[in-house]
C-alpha atoms as a PDB file:
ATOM      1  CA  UNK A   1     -94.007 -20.294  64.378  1.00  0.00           C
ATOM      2  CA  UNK A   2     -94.972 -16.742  65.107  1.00  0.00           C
ATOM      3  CA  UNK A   3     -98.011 -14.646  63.991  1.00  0.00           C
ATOM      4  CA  UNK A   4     -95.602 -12.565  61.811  1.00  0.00           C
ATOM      5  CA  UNK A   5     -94.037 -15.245  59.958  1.00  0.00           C
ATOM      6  CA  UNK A   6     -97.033 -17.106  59.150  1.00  0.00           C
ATOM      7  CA  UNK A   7     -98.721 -13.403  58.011  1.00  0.00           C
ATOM      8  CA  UNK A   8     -96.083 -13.231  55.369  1.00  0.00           C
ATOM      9  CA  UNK A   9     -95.493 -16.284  54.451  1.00  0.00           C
ATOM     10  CA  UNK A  10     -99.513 -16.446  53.510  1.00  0.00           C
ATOM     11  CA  UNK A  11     -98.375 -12.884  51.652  1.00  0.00           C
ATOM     12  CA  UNK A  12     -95.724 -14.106  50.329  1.00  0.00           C
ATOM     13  CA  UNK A  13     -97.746 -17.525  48.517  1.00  0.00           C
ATOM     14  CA  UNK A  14    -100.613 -15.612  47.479  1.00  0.00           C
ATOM     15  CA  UNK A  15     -99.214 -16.017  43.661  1.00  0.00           C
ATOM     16  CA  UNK A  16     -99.522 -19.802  42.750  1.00  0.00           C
ATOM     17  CA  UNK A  17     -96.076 -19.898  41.360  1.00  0.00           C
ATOM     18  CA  UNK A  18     -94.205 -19.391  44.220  1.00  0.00           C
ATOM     19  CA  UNK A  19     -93.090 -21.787  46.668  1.00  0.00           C
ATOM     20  CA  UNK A  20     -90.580 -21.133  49.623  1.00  0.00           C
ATOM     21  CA  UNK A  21     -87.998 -23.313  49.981  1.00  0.00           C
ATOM     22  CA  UNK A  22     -85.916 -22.014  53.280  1.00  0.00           C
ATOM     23  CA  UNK A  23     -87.288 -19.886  55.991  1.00  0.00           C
ATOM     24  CA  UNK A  24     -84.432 -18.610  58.442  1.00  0.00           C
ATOM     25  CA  UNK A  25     -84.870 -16.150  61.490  1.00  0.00           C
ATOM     26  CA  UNK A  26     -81.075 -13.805  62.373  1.00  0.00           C
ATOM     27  CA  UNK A  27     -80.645 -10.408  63.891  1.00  0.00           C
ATOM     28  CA  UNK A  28     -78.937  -7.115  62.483  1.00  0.00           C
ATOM     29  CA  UNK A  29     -77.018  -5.482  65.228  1.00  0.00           C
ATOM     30  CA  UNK A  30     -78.145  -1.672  65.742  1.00  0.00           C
ATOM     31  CA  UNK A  31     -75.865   0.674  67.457  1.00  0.00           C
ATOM     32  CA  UNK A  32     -78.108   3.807  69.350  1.00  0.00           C
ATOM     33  CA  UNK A  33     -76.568   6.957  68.845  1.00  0.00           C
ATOM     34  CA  UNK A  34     -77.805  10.325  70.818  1.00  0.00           C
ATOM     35  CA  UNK A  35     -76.829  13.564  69.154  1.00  0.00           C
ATOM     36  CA  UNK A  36     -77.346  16.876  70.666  1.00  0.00           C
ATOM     37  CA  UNK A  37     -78.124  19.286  67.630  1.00  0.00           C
ATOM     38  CA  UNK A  38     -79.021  23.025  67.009  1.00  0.00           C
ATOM     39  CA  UNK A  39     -82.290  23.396  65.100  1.00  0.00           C
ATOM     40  CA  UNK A  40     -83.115  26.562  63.241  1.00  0.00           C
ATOM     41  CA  UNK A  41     -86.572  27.575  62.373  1.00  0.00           C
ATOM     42  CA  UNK A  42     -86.071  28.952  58.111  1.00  0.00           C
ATOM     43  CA  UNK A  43     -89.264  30.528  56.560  1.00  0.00           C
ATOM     44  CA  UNK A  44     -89.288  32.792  53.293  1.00  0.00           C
ATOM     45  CA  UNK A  45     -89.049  36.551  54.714  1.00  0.00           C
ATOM     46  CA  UNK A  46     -91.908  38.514  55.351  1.00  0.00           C
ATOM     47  CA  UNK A  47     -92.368  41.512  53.805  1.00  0.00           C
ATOM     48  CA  UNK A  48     -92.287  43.565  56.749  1.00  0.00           C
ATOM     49  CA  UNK A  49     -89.199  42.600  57.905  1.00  0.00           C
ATOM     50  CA  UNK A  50     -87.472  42.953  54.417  1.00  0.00           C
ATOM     51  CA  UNK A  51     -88.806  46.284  54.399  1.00  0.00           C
ATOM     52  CA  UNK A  52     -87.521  47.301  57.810  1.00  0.00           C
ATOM     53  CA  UNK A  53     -84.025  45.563  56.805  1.00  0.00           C
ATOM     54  CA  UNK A  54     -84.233  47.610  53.750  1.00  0.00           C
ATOM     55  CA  UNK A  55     -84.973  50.932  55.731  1.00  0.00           C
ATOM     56  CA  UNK A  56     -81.824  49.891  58.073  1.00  0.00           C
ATOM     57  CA  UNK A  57     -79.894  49.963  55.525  1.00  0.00           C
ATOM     58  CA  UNK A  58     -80.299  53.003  53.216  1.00  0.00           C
ATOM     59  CA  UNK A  59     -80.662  55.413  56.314  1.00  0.00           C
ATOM     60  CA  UNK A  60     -79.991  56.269  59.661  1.00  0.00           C
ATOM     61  CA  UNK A  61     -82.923  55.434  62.662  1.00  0.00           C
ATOM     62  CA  UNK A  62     -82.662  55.834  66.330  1.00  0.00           C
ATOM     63  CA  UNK A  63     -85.562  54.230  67.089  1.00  0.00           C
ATOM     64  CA  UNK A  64     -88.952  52.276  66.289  1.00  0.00           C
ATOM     65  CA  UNK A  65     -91.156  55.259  66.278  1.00  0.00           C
ATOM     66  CA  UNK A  66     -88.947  56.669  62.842  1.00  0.00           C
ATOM     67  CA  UNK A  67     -89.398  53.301  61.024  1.00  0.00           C
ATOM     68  CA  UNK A  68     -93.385  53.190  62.129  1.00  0.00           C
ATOM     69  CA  UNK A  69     -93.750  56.870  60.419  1.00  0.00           C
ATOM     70  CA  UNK A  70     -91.735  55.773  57.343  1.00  0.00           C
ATOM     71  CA  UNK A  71     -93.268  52.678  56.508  1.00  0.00           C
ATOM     72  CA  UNK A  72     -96.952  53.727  58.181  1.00  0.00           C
ATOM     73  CA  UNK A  73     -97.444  50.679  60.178  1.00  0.00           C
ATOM     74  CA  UNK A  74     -98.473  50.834  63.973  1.00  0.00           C
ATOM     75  CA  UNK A  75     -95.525  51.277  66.196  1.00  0.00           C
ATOM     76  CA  UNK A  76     -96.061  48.241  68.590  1.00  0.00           C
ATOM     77  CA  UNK A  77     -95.821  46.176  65.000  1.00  0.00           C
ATOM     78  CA  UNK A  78     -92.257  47.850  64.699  1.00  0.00           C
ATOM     79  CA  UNK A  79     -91.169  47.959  68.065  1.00  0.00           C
ATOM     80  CA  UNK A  80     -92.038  44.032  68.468  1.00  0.00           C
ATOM     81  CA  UNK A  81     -89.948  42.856  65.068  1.00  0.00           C
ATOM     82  CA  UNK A  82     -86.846  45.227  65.720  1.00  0.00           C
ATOM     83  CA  UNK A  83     -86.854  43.322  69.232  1.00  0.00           C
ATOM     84  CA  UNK A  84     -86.719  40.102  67.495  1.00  0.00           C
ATOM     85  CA  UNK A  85     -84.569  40.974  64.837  1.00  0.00           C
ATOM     86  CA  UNK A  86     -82.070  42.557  67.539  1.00  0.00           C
ATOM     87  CA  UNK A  87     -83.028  39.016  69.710  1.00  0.00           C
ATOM     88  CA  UNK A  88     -81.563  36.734  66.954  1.00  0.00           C
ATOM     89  CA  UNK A  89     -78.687  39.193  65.556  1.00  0.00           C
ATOM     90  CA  UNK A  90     -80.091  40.767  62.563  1.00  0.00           C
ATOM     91  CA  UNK A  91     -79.793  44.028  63.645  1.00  0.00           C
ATOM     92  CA  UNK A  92     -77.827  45.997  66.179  1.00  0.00           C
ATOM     93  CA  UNK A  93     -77.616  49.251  68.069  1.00  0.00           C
ATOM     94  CA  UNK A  94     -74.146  50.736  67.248  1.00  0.00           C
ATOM     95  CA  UNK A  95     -73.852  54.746  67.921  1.00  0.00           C
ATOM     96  CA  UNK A  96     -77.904  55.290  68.743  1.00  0.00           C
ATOM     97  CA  UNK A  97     -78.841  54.168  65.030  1.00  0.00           C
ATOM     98  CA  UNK A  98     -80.014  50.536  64.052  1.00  0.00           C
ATOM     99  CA  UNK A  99     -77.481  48.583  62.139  1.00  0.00           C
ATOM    100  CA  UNK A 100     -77.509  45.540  59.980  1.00  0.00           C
ATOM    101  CA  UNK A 101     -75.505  42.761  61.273  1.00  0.00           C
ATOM    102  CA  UNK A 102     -73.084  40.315  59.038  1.00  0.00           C
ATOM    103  CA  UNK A 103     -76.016  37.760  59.629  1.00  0.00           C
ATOM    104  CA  UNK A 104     -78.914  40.687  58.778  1.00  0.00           C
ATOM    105  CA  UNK A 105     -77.314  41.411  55.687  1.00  0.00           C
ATOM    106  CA  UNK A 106     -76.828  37.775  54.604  1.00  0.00           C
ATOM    107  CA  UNK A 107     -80.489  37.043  55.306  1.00  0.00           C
ATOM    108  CA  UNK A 108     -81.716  39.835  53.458  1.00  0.00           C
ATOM    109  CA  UNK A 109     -79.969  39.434  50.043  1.00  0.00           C
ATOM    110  CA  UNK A 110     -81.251  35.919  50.683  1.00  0.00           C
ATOM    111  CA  UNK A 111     -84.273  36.695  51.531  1.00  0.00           C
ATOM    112  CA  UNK A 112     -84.716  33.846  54.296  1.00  0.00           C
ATOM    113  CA  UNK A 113     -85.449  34.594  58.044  1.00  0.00           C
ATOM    114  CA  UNK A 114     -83.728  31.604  59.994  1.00  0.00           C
ATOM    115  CA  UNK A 115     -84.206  31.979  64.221  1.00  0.00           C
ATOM    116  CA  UNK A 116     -82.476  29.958  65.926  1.00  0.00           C
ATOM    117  CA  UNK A 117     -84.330  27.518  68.395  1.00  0.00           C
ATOM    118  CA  UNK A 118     -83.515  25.808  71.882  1.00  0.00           C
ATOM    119  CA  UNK A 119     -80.971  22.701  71.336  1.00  0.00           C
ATOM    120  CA  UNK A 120     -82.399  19.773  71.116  1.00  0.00           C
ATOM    121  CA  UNK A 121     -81.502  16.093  71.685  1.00  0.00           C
ATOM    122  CA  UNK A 122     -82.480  12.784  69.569  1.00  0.00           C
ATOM    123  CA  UNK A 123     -81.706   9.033  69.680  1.00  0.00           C
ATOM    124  CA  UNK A 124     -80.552   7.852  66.332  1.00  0.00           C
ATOM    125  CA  UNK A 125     -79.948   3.899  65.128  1.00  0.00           C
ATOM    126  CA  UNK A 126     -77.311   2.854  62.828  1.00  0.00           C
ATOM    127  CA  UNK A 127     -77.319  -0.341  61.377  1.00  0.00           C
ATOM    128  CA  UNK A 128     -73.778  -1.539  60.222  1.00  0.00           C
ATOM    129  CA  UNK A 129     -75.079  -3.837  57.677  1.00  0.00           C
ATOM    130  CA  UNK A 130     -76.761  -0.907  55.601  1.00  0.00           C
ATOM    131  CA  UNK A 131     -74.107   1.467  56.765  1.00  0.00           C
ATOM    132  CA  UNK A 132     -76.679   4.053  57.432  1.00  0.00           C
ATOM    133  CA  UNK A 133     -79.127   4.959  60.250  1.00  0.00           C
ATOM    134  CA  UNK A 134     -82.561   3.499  59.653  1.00  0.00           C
ATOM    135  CA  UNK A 135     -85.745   5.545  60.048  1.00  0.00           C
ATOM    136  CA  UNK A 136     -87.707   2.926  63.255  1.00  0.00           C
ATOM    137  CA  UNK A 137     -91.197   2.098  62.670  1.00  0.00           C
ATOM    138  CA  UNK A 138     -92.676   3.289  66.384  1.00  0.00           C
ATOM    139  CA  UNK A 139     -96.381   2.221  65.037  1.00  0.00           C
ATOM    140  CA  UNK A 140     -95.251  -1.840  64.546  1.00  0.00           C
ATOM    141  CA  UNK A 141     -97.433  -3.655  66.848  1.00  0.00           C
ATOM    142  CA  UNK A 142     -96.251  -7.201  65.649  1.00  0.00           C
ATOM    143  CA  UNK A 143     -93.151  -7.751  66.966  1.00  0.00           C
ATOM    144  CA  UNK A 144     -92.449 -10.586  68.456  1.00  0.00           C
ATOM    145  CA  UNK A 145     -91.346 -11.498  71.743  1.00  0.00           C
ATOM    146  CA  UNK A 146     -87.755 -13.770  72.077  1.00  0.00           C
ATOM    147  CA  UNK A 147     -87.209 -16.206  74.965  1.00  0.00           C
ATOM    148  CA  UNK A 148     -83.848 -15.982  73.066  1.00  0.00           C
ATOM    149  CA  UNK A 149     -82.960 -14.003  70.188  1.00  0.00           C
ATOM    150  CA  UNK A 150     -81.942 -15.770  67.117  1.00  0.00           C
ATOM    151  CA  UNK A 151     -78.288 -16.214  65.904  1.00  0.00           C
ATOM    152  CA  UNK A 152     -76.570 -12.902  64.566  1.00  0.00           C
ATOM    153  CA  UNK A 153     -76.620 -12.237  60.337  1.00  0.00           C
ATOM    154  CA  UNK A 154     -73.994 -14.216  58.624  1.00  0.00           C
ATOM    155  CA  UNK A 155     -72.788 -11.201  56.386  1.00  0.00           C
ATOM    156  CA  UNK A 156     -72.090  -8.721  59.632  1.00  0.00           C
ATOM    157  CA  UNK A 157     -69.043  -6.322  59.112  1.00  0.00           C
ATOM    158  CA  UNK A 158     -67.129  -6.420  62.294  1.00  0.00           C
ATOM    159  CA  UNK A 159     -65.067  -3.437  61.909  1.00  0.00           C
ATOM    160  CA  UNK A 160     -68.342  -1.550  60.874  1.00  0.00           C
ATOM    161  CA  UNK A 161     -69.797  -2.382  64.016  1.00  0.00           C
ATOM    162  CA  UNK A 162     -67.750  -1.620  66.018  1.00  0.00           C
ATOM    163  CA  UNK A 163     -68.241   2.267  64.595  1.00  0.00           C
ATOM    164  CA  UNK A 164     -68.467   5.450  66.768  1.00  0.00           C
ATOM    165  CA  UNK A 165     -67.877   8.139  64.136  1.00  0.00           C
ATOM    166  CA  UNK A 166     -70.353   9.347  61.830  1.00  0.00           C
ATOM    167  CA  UNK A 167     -69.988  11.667  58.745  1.00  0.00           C
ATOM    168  CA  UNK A 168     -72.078  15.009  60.048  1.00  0.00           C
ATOM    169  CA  UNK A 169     -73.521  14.807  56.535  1.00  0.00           C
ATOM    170  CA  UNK A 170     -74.820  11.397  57.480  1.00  0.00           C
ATOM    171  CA  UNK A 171     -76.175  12.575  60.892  1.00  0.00           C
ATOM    172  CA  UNK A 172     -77.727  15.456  59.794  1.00  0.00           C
ATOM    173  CA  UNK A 173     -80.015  13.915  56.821  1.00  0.00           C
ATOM    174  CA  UNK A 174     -80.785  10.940  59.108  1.00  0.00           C
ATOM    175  CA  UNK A 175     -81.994  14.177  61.900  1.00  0.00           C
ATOM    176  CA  UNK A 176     -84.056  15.493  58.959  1.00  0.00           C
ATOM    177  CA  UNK A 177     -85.892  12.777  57.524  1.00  0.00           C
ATOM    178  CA  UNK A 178     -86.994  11.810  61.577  1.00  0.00           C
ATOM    179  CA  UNK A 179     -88.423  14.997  62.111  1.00  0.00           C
ATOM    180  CA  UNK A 180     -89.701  16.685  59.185  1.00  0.00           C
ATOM    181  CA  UNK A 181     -91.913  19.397  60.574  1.00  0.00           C
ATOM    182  CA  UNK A 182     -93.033  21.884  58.365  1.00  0.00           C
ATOM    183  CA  UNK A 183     -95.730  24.759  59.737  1.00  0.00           C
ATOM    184  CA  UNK A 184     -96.744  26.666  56.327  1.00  0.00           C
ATOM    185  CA  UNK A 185     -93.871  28.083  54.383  1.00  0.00           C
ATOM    186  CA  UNK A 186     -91.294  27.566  57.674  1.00  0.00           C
ATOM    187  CA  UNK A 187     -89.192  24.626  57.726  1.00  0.00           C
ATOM    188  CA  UNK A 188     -87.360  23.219  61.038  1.00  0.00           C
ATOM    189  CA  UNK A 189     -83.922  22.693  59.617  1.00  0.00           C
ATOM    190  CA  UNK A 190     -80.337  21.049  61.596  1.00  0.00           C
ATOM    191  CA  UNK A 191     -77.688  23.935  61.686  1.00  0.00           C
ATOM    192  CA  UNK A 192     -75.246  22.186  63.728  1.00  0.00           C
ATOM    193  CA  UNK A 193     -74.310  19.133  65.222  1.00  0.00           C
ATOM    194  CA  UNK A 194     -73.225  19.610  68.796  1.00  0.00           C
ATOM    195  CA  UNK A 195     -72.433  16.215  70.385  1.00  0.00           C
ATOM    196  CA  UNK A 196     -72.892  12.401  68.784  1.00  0.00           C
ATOM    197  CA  UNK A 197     -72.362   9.946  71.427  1.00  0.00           C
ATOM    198  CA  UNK A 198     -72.390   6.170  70.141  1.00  0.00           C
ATOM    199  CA  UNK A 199     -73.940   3.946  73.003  1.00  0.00           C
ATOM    200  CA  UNK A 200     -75.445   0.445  72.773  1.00  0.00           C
ATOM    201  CA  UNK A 201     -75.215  -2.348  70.503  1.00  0.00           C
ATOM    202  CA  UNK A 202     -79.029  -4.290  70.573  1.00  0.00           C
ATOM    203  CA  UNK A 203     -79.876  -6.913  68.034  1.00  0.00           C
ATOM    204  CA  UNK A 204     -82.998  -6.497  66.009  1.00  0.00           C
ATOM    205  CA  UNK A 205     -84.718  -9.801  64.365  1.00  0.00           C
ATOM    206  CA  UNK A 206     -85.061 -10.010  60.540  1.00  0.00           C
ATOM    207  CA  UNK A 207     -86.791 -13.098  59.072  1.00  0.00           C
ATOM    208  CA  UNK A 208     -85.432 -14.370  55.876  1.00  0.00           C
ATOM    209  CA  UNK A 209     -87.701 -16.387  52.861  1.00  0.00           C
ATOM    210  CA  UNK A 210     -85.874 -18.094  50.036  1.00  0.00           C
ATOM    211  CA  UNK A 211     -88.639 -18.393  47.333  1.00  0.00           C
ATOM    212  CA  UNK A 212     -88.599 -20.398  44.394  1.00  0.00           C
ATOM    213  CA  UNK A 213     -90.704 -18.918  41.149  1.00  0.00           C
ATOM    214  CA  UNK A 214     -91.623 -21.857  39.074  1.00  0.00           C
ATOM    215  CA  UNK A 215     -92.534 -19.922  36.241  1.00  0.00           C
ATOM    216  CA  UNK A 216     -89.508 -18.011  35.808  1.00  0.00           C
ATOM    217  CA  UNK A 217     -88.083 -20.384  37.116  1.00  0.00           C
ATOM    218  CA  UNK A 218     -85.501 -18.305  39.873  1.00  0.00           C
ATOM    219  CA  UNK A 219     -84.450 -18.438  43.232  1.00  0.00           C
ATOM    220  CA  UNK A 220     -84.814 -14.801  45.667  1.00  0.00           C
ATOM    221  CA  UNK A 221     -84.945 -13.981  48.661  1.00  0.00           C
ATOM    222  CA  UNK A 222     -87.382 -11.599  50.589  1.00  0.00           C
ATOM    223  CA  UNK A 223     -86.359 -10.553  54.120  1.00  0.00           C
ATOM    224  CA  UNK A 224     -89.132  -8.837  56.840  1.00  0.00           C
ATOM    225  CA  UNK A 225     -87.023  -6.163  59.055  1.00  0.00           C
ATOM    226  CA  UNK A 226     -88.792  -5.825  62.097  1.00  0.00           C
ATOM    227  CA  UNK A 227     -87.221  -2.735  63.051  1.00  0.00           C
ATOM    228  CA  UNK A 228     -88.343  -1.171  59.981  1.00  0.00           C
ATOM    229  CA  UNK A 229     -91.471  -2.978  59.611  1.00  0.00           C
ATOM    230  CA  UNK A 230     -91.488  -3.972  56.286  1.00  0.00           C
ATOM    231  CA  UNK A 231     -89.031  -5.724  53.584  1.00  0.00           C
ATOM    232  CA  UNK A 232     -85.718  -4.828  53.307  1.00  0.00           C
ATOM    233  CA  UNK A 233     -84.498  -4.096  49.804  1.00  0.00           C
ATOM    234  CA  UNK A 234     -81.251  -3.722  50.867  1.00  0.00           C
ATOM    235  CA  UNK A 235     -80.463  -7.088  52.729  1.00  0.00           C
ATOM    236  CA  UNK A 236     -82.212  -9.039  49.913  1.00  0.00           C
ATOM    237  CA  UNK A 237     -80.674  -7.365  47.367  1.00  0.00           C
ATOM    238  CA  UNK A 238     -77.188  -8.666  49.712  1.00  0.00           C
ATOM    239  CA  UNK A 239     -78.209 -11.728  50.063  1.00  0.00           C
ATOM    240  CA  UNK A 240     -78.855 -12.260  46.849  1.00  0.00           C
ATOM    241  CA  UNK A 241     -75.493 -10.444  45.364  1.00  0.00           C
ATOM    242  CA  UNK A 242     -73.847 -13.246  47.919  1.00  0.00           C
ATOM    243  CA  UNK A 243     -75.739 -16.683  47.517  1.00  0.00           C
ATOM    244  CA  UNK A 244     -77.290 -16.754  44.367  1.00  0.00           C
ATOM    245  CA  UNK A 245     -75.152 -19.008  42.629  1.00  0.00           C
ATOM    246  CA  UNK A 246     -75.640 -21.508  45.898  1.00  0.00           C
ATOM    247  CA  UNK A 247     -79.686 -21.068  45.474  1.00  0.00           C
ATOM    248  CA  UNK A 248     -79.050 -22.374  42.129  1.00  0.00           C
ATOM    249  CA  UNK A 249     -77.110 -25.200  43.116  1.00  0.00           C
ATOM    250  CA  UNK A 250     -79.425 -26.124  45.746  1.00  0.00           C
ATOM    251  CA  UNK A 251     -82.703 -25.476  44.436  1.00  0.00           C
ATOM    252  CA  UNK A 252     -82.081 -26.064  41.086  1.00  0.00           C
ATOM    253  CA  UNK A 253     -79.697 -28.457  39.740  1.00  0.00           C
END
């Protein structure tokens, strides 16, 4: 019996009342999925910049030295936002005179700077029993080692599988909650999906308890997903949605 098991089955017995009847060991399969994304770095605008986008746009200027005597800030200041904000298409030079682009305009009124950043490319897991990607515990130092893995889950749904596509809604929030950087008030956000590429199929261990309470006097089941680290709510609540009425008539007629 591993280390891991016997850790939560001591858990698991630490109230008095409950006893486990059936222990079981099955895998989950877990497709890997890369996706090649475009990030975009979104902060609140500064007011520099909305001042300079302002200036843009009520009146004609040729050049950084203009805006620097208008708004009485040191020229190298100006000159080095109008370079960015010409970099990532807020503003353009169209007849000698700075412009506000489609994009410029949109961020002002909005009054959210997003610059777009280098594409970037992550490994994603999808678990056809939860039909969802799970977030992977990296930190899990208990796993266990299988001479042989044990036998697949007996509620697997072959046709989910055996799936490739994913909603871009779906691949997007799964992006998100793996890589939620924040740096002050700027926010690394997922502005477009470029490529999702469905390789693998590996099988990741869960271990299954069937406990009996004997003061309330119920059958459940808790089950340990490895690949998560922790309990699954969503395979016991499964499990229990599909053999509860067999609990009963096992463990207590």
């Amino acid at each position: 019996m591993s280390k891991l098991q016997q850790r939560l089955m001591r858990e698991l017995q630490q109230n008095r009342n409950i006893k486990i009847v059936k222990t079981a060991e099955w895998c989950i399969p877990i497709r890997t999925v890369d996706v090649t994304y475009e990030p975009v770095r979104r902060s609140t605008m500064d007011v520099l910049m909305t001042m300079l986008l302002l200036s843009i746009q009520e009146a004609d200027f040729s050049n950084a030295q203009e805006l620097s005597e208008l708004l009485l800030v040191d020229p190298l200041f100006i000159e080095d936002l109008v370079s960015l904000m010409i970099r990532v298409n807020l503003v353009r030079n169209e007849d000698d005179f700075y412009r506000l682009t489609e994009k410029g305009q949109r961020q002002l009124e909005r009054g959210i700077f997003e610059e777009e950043l280098e594409k970037e490319t992550s490994t994603l897991y999808f678990s056809p029993c939860h039909q969802s990607f799970l977030t992977i515990d990296t930190r899990n130092d208990e796993y266990d080692e299988y001479d042989e893995l044990p036998e697949l889950y007996r509620y697997i749904d072959k046709e989910a599988e055996q799936q490739e596509q994913f909603e871009e809604s779906m691949v997007i929030a799964a992006l998100q909650e793996a890589d939620e950087e924040e740096e002050g008030s700027s926010q690394k956000v997922i502005a477009k999906i470029v490529q999702t590429e469905a390789q693998q199929i590996n099988d990741s261990p869960c271990l299954e308890f069937v406990l009996y309470d004997k003061e309330q006097d119920i059958v459940f089941v808790r089950v340990w997903n490895t690949l998560l680290n922790q309990w699954d709510h969503h395979l016991e609540q499964q499990l229990t949605d599909k053999e509860q009425l067999t609990w009963r008539e096992q463990y207590l007629s």
